[in-house]
PDB file of N, CA and C in Angstrom:
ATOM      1  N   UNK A   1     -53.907-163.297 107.220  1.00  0.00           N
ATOM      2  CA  UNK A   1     -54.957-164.120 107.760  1.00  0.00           C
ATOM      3  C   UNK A   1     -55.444-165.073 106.680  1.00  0.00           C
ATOM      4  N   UNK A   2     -55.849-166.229 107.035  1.00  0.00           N
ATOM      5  CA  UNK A   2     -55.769-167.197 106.208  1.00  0.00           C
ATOM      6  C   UNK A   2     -57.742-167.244 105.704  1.00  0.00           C
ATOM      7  N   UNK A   3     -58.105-168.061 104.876  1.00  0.00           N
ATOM      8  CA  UNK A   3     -59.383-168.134 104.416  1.00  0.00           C
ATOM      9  C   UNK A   3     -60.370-168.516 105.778  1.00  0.00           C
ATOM     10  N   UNK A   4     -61.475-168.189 105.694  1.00  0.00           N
ATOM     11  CA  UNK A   4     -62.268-168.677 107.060  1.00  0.00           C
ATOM     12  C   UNK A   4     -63.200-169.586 106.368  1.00  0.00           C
ATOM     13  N   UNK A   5     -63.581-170.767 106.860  1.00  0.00           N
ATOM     14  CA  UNK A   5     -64.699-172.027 106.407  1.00  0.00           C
ATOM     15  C   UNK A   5     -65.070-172.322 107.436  1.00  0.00           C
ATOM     16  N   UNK A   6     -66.329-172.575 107.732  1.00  0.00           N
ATOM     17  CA  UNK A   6     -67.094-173.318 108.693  1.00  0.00           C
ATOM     18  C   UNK A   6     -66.465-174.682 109.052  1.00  0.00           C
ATOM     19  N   UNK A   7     -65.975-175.093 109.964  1.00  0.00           N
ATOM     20  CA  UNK A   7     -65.147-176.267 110.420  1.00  0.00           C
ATOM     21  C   UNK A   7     -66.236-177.335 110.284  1.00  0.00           C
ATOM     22  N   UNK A   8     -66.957-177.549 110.530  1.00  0.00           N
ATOM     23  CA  UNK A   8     -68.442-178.257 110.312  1.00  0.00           C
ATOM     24  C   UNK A   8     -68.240-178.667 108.981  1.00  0.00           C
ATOM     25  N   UNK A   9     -67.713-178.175 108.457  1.00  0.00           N
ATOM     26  CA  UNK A   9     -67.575-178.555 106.359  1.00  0.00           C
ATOM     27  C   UNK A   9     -66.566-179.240 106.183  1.00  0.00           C
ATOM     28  N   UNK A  10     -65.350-179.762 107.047  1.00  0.00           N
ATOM     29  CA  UNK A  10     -64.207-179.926 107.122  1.00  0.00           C
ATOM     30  C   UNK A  10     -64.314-181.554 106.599  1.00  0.00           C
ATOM     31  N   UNK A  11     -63.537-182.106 105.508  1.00  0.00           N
ATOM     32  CA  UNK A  11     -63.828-183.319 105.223  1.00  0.00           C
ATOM     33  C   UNK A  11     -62.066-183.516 105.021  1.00  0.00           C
ATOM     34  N   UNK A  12     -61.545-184.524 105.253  1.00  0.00           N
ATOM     35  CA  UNK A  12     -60.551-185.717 104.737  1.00  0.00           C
ATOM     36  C   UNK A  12     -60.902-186.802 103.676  1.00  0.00           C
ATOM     37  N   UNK A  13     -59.803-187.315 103.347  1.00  0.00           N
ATOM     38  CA  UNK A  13     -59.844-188.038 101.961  1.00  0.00           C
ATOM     39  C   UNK A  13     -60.944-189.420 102.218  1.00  0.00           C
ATOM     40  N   UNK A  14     -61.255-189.856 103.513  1.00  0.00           N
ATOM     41  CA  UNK A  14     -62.121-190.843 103.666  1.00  0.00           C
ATOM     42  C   UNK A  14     -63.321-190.845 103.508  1.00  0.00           C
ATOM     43  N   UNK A  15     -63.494-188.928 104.131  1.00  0.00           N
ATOM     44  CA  UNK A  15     -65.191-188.581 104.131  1.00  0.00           C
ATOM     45  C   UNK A  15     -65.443-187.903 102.427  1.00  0.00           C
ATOM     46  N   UNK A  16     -64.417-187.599 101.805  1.00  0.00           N
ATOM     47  CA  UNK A  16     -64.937-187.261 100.409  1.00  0.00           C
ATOM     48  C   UNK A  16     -65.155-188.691  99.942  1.00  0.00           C
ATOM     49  N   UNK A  17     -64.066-189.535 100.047  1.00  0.00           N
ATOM     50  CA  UNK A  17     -64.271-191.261  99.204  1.00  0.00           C
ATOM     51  C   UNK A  17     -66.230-192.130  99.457  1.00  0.00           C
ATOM     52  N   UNK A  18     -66.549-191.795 100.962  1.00  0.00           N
ATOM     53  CA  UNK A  18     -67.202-192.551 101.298  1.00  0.00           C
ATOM     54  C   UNK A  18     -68.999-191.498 100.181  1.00  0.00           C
ATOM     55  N   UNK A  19     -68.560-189.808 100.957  1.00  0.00           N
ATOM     56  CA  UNK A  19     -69.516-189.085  99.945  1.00  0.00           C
ATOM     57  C   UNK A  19     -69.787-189.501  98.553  1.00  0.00           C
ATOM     58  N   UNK A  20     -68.448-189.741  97.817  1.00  0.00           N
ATOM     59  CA  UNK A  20     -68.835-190.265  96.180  1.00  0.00           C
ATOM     60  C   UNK A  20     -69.086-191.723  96.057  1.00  0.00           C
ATOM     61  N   UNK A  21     -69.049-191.919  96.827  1.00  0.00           N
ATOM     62  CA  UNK A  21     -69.261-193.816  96.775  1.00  0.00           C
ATOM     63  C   UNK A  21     -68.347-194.255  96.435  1.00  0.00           C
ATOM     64  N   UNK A  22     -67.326-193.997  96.699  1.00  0.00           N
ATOM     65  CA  UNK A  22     -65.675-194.760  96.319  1.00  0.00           C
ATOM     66  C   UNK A  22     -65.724-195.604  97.359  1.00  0.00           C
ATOM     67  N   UNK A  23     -64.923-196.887  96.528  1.00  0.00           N
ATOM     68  CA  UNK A  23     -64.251-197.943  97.775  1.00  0.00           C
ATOM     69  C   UNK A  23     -63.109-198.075  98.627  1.00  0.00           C
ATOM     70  N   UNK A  24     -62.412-196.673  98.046  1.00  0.00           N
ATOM     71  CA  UNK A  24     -61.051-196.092  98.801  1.00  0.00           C
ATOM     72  C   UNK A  24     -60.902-195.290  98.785  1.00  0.00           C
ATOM     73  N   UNK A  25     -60.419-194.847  99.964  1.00  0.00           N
ATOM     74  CA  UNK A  25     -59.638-193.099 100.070  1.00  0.00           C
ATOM     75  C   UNK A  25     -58.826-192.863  99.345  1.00  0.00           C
ATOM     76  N   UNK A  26     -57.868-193.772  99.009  1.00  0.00           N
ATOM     77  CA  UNK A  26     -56.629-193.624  98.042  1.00  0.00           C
ATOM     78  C   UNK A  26     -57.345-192.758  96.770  1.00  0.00           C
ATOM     79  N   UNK A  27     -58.671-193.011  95.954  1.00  0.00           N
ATOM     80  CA  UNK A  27     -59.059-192.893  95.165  1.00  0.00           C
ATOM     81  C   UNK A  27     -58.702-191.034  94.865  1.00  0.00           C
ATOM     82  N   UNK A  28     -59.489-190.895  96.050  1.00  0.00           N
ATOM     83  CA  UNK A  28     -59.289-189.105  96.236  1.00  0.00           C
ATOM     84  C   UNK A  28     -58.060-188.362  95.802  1.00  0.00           C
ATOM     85  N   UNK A  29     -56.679-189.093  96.387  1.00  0.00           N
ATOM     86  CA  UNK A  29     -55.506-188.554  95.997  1.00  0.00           C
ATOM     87  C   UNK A  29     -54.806-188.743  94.831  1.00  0.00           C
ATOM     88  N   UNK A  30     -55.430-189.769  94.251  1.00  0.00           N
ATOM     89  CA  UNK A  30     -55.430-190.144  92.780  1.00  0.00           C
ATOM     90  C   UNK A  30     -55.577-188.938  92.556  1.00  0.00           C
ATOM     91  N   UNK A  31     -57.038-188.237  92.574  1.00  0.00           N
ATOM     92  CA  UNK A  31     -57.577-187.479  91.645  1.00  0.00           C
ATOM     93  C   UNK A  31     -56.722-186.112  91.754  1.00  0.00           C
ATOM     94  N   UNK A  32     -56.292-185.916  93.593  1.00  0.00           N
ATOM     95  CA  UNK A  32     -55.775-184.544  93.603  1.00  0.00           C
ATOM     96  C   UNK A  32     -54.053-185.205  92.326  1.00  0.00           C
ATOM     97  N   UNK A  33     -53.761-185.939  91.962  1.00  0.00           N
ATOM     98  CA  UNK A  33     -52.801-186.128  90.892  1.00  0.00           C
ATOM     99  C   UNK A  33     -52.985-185.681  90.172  1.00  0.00           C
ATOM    100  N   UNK A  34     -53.631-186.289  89.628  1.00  0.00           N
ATOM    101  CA  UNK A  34     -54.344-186.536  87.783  1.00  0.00           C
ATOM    102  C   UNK A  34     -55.403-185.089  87.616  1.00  0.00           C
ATOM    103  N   UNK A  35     -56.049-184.140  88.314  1.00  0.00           N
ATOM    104  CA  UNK A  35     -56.899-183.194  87.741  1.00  0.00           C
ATOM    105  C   UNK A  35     -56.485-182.085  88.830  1.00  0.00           C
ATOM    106  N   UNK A  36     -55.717-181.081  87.846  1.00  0.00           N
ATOM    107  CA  UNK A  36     -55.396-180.290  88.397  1.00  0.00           C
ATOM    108  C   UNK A  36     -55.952-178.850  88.951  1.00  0.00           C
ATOM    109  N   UNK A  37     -57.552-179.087  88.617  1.00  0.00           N
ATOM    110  CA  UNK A  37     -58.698-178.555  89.152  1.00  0.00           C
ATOM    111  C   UNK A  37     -59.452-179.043  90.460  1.00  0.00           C
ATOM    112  N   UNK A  38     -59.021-180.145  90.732  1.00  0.00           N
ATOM    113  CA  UNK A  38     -59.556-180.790  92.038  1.00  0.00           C
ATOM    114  C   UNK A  38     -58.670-179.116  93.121  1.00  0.00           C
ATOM    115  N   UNK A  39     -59.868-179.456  93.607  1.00  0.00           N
ATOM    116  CA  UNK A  39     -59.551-178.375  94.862  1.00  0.00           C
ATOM    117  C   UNK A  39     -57.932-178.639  95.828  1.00  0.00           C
ATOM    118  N   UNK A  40     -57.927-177.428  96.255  1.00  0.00           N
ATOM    119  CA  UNK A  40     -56.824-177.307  97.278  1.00  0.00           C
ATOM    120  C   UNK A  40     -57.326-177.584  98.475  1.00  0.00           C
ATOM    121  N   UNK A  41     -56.380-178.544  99.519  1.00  0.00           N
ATOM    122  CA  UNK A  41     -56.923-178.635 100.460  1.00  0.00           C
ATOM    123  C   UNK A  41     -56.630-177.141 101.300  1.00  0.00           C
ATOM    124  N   UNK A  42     -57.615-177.501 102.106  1.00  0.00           N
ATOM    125  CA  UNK A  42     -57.473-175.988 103.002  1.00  0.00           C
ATOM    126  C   UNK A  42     -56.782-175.677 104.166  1.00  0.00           C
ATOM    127  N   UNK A  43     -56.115-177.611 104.208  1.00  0.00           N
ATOM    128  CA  UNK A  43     -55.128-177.307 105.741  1.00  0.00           C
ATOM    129  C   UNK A  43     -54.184-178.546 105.544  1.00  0.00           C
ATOM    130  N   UNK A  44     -53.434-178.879 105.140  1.00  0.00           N
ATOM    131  CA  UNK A  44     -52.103-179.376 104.905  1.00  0.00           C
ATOM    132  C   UNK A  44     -51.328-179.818 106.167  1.00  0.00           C
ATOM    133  N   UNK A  45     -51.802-181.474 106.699  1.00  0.00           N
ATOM    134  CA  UNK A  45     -51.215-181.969 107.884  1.00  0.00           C
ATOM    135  C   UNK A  45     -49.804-182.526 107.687  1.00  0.00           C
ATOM    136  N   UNK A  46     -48.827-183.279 109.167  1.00  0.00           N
ATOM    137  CA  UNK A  46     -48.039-183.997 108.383  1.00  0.00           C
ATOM    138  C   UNK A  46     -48.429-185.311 107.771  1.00  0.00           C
ATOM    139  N   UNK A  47     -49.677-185.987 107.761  1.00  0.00           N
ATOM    140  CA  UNK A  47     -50.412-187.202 107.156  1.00  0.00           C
ATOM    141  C   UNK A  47     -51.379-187.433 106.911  1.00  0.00           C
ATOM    142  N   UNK A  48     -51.996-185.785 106.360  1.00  0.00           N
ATOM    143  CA  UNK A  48     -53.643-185.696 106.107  1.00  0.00           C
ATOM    144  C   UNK A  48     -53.771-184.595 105.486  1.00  0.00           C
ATOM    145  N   UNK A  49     -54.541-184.277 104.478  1.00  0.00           N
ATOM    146  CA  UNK A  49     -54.723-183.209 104.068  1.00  0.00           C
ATOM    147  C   UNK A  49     -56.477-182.652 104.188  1.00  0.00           C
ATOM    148  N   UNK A  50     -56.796-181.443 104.389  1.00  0.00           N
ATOM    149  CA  UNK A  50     -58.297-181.421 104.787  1.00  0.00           C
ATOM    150  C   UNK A  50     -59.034-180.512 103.784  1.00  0.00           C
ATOM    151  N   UNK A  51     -60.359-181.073 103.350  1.00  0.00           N
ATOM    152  CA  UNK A  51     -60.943-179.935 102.239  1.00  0.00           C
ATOM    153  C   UNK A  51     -61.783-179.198 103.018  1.00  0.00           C
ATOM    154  N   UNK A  52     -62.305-178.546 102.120  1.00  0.00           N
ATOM    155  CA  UNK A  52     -63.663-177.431 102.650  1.00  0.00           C
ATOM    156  C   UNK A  52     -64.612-178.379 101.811  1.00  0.00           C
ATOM    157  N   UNK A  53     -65.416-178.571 102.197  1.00  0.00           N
ATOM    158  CA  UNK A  53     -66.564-179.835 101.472  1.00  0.00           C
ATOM    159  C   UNK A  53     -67.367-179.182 100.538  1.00  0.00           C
ATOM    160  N   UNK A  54     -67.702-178.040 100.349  1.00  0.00           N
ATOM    161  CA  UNK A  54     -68.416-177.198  99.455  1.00  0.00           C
ATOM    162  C   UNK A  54     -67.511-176.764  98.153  1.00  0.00           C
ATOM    163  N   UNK A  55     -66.274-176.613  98.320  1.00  0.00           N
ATOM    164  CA  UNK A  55     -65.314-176.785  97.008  1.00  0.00           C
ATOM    165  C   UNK A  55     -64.973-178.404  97.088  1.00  0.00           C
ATOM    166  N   UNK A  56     -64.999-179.547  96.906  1.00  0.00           N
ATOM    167  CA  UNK A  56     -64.845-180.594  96.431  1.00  0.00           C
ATOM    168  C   UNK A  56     -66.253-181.012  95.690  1.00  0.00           C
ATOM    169  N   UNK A  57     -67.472-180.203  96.101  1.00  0.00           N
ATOM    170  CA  UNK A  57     -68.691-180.861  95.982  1.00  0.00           C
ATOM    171  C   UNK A  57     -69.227-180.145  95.102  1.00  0.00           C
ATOM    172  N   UNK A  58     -68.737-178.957  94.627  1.00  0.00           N
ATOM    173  CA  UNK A  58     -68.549-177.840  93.554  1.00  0.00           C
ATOM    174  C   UNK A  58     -67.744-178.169  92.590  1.00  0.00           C
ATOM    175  N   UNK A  59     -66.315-179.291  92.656  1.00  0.00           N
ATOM    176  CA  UNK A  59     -65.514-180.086  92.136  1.00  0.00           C
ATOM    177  C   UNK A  59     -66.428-181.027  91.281  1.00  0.00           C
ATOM    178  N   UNK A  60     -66.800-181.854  92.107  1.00  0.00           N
ATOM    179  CA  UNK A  60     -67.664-183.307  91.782  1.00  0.00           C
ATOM    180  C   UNK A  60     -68.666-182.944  91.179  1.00  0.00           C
ATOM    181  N   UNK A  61     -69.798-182.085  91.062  1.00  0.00           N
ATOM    182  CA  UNK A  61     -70.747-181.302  90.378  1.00  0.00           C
ATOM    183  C   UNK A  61     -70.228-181.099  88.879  1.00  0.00           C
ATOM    184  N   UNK A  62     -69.454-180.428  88.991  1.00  0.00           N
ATOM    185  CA  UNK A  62     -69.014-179.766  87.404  1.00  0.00           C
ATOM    186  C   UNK A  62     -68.274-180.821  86.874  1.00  0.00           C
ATOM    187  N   UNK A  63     -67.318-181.503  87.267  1.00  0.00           N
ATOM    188  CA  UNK A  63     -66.675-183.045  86.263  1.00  0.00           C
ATOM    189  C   UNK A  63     -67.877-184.157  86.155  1.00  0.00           C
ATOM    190  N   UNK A  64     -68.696-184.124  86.615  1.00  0.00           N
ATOM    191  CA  UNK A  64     -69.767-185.216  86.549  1.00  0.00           C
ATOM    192  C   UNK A  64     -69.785-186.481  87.418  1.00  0.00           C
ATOM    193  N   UNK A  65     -69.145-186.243  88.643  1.00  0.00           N
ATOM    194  CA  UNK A  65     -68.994-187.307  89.607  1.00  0.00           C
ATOM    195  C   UNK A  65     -69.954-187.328  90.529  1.00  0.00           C
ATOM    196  N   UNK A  66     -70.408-186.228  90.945  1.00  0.00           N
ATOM    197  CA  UNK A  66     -71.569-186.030  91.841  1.00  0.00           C
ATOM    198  C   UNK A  66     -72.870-186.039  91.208  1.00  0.00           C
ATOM    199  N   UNK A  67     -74.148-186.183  91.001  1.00  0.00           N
ATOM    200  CA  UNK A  67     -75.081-185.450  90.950  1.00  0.00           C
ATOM    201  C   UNK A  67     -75.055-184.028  91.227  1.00  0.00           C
ATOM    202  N   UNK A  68     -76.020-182.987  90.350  1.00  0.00           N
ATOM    203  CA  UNK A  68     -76.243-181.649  90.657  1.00  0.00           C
ATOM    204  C   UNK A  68     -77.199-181.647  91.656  1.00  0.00           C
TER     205      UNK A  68
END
Protein backbone atom coordinates (compact mmCIF):
# COMPACT_ATOMS: atom_id res chain seq x y z
CA UNK A 1 0.00 0.00 0.00
CA UNK A 2 1.31 3.11 -1.08
CA UNK A 3 1.76 6.50 1.26
CA UNK A 4 -1.71 8.21 2.08
CA UNK A 5 -1.79 12.38 1.66
CA UNK A 6 -4.71 14.41 1.75
CA UNK A 7 -5.50 14.97 -2.06
CA UNK A 8 -6.46 18.58 -1.14
CA UNK A 9 -2.45 19.05 -0.78
CA UNK A 10 -1.91 17.73 -4.21
CA UNK A 11 0.16 20.38 -6.21
CA UNK A 12 1.88 20.13 -9.91
CA UNK A 13 4.84 21.95 -11.15
CA UNK A 14 2.57 25.13 -12.00
CA UNK A 15 0.95 25.35 -8.52
CA UNK A 16 4.45 24.98 -6.72
CA UNK A 17 6.01 27.75 -9.52
CA UNK A 18 3.08 30.15 -9.02
CA UNK A 19 3.36 29.37 -4.71
CA UNK A 20 7.18 30.58 -4.88
CA UNK A 21 6.64 33.34 -7.16
CA UNK A 22 8.37 31.82 -10.10
CA UNK A 23 7.67 32.95 -13.63
CA UNK A 24 7.75 29.31 -14.85
CA UNK A 25 6.92 25.93 -14.16
CA UNK A 26 9.90 24.80 -15.97
CA UNK A 27 11.70 26.42 -12.99
CA UNK A 28 10.43 23.56 -10.59
CA UNK A 29 11.96 20.76 -12.71
CA UNK A 30 15.07 22.54 -12.90
CA UNK A 31 15.25 22.20 -9.32
CA UNK A 32 13.92 18.47 -9.13
CA UNK A 33 17.57 18.28 -11.43
CA UNK A 34 19.95 20.21 -9.75
CA UNK A 35 18.93 19.41 -5.75
CA UNK A 36 18.71 16.17 -5.00
CA UNK A 37 16.76 16.87 -1.81
CA UNK A 38 13.87 18.47 -3.57
CA UNK A 39 11.11 16.11 -2.77
CA UNK A 40 9.77 13.07 -4.60
CA UNK A 41 6.82 13.45 -6.35
CA UNK A 42 4.13 11.34 -4.93
CA UNK A 43 2.45 10.23 -8.20
CA UNK A 44 4.40 9.98 -11.41
CA UNK A 45 2.05 10.70 -14.62
CA UNK A 46 2.80 10.04 -18.29
CA UNK A 47 3.27 14.19 -18.49
CA UNK A 48 3.04 15.38 -14.98
CA UNK A 49 4.44 14.66 -11.98
CA UNK A 50 2.43 15.50 -8.55
CA UNK A 51 3.80 16.64 -5.02
CA UNK A 52 2.34 16.46 -1.60
CA UNK A 53 2.53 20.35 -0.91
CA UNK A 54 3.64 20.01 2.71
CA UNK A 55 7.00 18.21 1.59
CA UNK A 56 7.89 20.83 -1.13
CA UNK A 57 6.96 23.60 1.43
CA UNK A 58 9.14 21.79 4.08
CA UNK A 59 11.64 21.77 0.91
CA UNK A 60 11.37 25.60 0.30
CA UNK A 61 11.50 26.41 4.15
CA UNK A 62 14.82 24.77 4.88
CA UNK A 63 16.86 25.91 1.41
CA UNK A 64 15.61 29.44 1.96
CA UNK A 65 13.12 29.85 -0.87
CA UNK A 66 10.07 30.12 1.09
CA UNK A 67 9.63 32.14 4.13
CA UNK A 68 9.32 30.15 7.57
Amino acid sequence: MGRKVDASLLVGAAEIAERFGLAQAQTVHAWRRRYSNFPEPVVRLQKAFIWYWPDVQKWGRASGRLPS
